[in-house]
N, C-alpha and C. Protein backbone atom coordinates (compact mmCIF):
# COMPACT_ATOMS: atom_id res chain seq x y z
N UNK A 1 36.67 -3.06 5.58
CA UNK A 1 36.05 -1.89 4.99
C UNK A 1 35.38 -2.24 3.66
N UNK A 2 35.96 -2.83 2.73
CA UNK A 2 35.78 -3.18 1.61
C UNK A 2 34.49 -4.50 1.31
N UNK A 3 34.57 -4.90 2.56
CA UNK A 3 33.32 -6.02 2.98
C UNK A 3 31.68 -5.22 3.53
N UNK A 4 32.58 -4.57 4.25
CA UNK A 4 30.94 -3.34 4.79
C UNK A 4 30.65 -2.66 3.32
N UNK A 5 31.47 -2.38 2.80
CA UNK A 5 30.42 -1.34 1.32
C UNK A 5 29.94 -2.07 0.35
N UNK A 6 30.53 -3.73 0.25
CA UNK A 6 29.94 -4.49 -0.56
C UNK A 6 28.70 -5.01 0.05
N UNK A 7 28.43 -5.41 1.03
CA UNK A 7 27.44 -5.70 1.79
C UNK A 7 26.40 -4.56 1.70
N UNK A 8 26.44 -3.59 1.72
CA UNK A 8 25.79 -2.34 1.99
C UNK A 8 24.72 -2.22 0.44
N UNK A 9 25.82 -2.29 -0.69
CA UNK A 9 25.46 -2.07 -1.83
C UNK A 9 24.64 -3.66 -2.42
N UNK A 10 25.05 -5.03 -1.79
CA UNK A 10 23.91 -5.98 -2.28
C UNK A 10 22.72 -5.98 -1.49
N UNK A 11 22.86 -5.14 -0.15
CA UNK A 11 21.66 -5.23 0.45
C UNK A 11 20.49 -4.36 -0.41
N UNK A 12 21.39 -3.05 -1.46
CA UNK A 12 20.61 -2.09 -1.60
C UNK A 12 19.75 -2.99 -3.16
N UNK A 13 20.62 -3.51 -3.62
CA UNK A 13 19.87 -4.53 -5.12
C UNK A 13 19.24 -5.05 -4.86
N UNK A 14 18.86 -5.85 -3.35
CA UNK A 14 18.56 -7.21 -3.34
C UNK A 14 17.16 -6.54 -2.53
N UNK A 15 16.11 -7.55 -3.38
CA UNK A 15 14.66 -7.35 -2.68
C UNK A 15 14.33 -7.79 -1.22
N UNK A 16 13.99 -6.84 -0.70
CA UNK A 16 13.88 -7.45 1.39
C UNK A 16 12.52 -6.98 1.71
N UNK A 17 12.38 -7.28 2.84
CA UNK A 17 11.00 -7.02 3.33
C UNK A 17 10.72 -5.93 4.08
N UNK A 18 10.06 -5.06 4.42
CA UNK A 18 9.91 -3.93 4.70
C UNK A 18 9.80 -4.08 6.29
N UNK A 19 10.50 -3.05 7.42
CA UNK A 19 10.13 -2.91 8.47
C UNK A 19 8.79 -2.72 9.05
N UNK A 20 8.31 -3.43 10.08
CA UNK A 20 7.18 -2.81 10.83
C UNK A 20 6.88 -1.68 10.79
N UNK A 21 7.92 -0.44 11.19
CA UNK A 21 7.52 1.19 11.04
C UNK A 21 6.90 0.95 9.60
N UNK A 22 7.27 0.75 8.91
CA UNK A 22 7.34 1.61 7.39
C UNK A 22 6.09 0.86 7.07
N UNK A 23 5.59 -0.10 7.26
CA UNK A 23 4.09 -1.20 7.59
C UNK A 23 2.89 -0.41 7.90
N UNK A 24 3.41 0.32 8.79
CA UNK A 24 2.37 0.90 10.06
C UNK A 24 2.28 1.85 9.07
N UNK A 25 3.23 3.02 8.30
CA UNK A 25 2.76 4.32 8.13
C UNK A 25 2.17 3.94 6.39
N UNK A 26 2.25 2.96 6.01
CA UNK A 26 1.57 2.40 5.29
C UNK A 26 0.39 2.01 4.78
N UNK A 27 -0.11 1.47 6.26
CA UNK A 27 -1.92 1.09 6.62
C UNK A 27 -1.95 2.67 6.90
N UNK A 28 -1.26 3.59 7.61
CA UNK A 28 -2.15 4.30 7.98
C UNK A 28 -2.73 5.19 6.77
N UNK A 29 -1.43 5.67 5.21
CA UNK A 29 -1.55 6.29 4.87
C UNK A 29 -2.95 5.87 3.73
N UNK A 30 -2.38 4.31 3.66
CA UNK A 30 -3.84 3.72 2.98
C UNK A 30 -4.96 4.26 3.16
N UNK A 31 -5.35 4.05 4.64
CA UNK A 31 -6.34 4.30 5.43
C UNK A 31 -6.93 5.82 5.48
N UNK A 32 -6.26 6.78 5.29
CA UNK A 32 -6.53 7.79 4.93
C UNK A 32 -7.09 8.00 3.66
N UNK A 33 -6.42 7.69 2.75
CA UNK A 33 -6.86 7.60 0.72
C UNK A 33 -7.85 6.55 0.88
N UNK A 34 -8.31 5.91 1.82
CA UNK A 34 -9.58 5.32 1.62
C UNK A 34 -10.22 6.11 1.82
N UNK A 35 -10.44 6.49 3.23
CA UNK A 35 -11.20 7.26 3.77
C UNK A 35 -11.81 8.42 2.27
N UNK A 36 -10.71 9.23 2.23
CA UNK A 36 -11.12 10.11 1.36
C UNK A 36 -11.79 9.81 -0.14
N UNK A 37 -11.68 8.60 -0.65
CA UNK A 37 -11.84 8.02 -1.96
C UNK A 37 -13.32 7.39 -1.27
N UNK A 38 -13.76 7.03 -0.06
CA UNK A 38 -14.96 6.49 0.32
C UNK A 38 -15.89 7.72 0.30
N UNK A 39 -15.66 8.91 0.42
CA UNK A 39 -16.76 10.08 0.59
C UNK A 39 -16.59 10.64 -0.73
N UNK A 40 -15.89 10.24 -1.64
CA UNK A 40 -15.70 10.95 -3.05
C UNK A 40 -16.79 9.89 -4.04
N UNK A 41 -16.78 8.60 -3.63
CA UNK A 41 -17.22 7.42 -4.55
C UNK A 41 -18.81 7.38 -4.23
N UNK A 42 -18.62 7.23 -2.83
CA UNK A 42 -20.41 7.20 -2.50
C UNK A 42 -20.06 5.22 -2.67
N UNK A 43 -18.87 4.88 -1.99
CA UNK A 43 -19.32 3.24 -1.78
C UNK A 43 -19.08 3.35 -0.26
N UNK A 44 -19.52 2.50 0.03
CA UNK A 44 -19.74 2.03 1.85
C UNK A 44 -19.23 0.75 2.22
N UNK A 45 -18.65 0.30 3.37
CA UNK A 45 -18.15 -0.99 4.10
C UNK A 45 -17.08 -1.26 3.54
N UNK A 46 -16.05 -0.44 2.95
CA UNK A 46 -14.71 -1.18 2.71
C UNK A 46 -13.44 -0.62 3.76
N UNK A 47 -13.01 -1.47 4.15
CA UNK A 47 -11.43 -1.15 5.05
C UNK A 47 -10.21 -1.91 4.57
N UNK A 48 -9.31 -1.52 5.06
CA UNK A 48 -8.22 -1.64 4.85
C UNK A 48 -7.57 -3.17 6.14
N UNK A 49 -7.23 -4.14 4.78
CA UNK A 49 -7.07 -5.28 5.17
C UNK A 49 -5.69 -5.17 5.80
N UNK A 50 -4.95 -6.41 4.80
CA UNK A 50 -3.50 -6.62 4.88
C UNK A 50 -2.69 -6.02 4.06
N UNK A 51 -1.45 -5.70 4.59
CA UNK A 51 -0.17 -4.47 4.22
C UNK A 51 0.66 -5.30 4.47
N UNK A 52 1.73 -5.54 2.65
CA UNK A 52 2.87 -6.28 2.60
C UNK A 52 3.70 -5.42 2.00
N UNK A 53 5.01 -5.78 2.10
CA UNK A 53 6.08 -4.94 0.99
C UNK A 53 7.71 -5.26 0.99
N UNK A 54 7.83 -4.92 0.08
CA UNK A 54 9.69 -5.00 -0.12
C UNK A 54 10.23 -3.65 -0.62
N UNK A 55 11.54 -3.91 -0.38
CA UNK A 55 12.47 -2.62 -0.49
C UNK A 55 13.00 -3.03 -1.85
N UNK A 56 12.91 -2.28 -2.80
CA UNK A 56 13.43 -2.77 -4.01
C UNK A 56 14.85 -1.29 -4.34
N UNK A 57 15.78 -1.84 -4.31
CA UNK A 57 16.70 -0.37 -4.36
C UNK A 57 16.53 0.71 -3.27
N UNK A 58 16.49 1.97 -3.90
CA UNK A 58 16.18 2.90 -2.78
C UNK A 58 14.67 2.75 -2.66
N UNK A 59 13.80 2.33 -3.00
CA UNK A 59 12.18 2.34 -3.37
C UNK A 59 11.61 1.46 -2.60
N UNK A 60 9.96 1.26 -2.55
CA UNK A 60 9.26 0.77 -1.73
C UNK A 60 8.14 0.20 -2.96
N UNK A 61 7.76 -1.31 -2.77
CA UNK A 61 6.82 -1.94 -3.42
C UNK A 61 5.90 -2.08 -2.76
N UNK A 62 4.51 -1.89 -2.60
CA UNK A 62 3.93 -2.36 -1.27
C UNK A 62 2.38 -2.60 -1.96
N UNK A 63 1.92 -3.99 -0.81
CA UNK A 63 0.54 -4.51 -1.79
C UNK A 63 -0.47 -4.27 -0.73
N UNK A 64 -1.43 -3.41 -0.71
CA UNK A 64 -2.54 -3.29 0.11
C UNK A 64 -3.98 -4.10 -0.88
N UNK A 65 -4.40 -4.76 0.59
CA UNK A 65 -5.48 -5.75 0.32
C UNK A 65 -6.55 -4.72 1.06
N UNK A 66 -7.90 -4.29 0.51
CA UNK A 66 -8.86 -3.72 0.65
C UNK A 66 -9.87 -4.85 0.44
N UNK A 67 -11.41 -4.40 1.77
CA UNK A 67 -12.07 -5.77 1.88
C UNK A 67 -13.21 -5.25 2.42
N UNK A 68 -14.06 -5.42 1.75
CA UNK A 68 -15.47 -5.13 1.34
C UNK A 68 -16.59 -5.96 0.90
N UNK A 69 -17.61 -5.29 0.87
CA UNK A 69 -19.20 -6.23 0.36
C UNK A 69 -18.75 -6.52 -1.08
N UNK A 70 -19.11 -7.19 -2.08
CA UNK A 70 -19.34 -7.60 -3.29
C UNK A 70 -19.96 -6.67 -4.16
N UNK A 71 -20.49 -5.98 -4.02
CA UNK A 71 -21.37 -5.05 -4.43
C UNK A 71 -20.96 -3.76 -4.85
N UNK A 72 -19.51 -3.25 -4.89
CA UNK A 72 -18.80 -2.24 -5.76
C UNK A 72 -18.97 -2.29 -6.96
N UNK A 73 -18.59 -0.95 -7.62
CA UNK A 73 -18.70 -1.08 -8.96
C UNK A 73 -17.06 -1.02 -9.58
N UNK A 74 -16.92 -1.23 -10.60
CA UNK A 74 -15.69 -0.78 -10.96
C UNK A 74 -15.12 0.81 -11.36
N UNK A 75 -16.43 1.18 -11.42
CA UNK A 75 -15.92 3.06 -10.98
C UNK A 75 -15.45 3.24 -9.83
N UNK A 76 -16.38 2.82 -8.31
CA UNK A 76 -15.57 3.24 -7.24
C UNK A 76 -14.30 2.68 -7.42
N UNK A 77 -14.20 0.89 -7.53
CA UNK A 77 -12.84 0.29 -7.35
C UNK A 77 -11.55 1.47 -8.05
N UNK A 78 -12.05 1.95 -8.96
CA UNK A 78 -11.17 3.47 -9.63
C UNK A 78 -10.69 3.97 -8.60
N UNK A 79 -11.82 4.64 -7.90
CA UNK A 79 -11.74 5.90 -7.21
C UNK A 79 -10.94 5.70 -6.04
N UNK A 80 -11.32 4.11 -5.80
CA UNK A 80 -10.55 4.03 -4.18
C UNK A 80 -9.38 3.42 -4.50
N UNK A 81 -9.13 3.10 -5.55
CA UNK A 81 -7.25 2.64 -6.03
C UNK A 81 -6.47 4.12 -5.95
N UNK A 82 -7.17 4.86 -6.65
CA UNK A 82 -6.78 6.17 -6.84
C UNK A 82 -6.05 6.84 -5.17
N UNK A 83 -7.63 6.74 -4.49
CA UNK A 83 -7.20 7.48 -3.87
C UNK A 83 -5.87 6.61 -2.69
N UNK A 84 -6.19 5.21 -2.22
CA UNK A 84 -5.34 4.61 -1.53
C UNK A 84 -4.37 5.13 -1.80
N UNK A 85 -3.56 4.73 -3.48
CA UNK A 85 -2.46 5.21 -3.62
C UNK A 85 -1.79 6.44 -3.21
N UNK A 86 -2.55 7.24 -3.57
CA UNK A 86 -2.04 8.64 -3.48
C UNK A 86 -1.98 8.90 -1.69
N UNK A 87 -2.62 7.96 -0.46
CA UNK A 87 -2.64 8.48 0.49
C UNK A 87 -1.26 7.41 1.03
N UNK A 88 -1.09 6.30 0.13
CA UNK A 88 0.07 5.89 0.50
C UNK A 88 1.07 6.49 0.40
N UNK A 89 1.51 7.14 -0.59
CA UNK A 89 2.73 8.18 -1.24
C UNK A 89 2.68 8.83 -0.69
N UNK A 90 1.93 9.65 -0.46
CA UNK A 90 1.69 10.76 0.97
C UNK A 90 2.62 10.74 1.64
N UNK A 91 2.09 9.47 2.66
CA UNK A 91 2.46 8.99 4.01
C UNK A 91 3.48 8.68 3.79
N UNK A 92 4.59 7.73 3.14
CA UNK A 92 5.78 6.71 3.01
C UNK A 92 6.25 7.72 1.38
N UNK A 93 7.48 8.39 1.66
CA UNK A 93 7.86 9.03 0.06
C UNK A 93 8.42 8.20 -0.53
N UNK A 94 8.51 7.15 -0.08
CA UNK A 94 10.11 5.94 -0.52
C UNK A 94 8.85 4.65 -1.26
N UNK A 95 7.49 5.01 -1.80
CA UNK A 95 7.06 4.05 -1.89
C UNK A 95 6.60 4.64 -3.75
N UNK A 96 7.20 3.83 -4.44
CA UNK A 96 7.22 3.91 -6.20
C UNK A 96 5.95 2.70 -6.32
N UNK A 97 5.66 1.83 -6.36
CA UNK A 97 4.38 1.30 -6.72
C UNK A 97 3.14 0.73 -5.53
N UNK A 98 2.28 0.86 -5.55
CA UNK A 98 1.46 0.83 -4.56
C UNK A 98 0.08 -0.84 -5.48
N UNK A 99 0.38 -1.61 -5.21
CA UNK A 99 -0.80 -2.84 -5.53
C UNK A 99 -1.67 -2.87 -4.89
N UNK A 100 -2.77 -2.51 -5.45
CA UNK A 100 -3.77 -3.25 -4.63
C UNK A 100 -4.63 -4.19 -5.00
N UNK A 101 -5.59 -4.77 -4.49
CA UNK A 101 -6.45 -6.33 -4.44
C UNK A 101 -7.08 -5.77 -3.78
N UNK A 102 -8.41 -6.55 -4.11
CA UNK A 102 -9.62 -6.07 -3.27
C UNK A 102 -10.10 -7.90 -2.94
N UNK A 103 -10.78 -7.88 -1.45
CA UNK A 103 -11.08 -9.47 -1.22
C UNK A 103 -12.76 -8.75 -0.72
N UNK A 104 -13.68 -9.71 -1.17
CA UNK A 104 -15.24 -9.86 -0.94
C UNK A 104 -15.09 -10.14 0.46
N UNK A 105 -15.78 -9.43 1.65
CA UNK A 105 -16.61 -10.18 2.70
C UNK A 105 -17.57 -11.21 2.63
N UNK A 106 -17.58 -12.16 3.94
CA UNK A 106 -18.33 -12.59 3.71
C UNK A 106 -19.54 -12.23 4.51
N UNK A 107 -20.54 -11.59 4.03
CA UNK A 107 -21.91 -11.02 5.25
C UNK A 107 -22.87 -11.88 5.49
């Protein structure tokens, strides 16, 4: 007994990697706060790359890679951090910081 609650409680300290589900509703919620941050900005051709993350405590760290032409400004890059985030939190409530990176296409 005393082995299961210690186990329980270093799993909850200790940084791990996030399940597939919690992955998926991740990109999707991204994918949404793009969406919406793409018709707010007036930028074009960016999607939603790669989705990583860890469980930090009860919380969620998670790094979305967004990937686009070269040719943004750093106002949209605002607008669409903005909004990603907020469509991540949305989607996943267990997620306290949201990173993102943006990577250039190559066209």
């Amino acid at each position: 007994m005393g082995y299961q609650s210690g186990q329980a409680a270093c799993q909850e300290i200790v940084d791990r990697g996030l399940e597939p589900e919690i992955l998926d509703s991740v990109k999707q919620g991204a994918e949404k706060g793009l969406v919406q941050s793409l018709k707010e900005s007036g930028e074009k051709g960016l999607t939603i790359g790669g989705v990583k993350g860890t469980k930090s405590g009860a919380y969620y760290i998670v790094d979305v890679e967004v990937e686009g032409p070269g040719n943004f400004t750093l106002r949209g890059f605002e607008a669409i951090r903005c909004g990603v985030e907020e469509g991540v939190k949305e989607e996943v409530k267990g997620v306290k910081i949201v990173r993102l990176s943006i990577r250039t296409r190559k066209e």
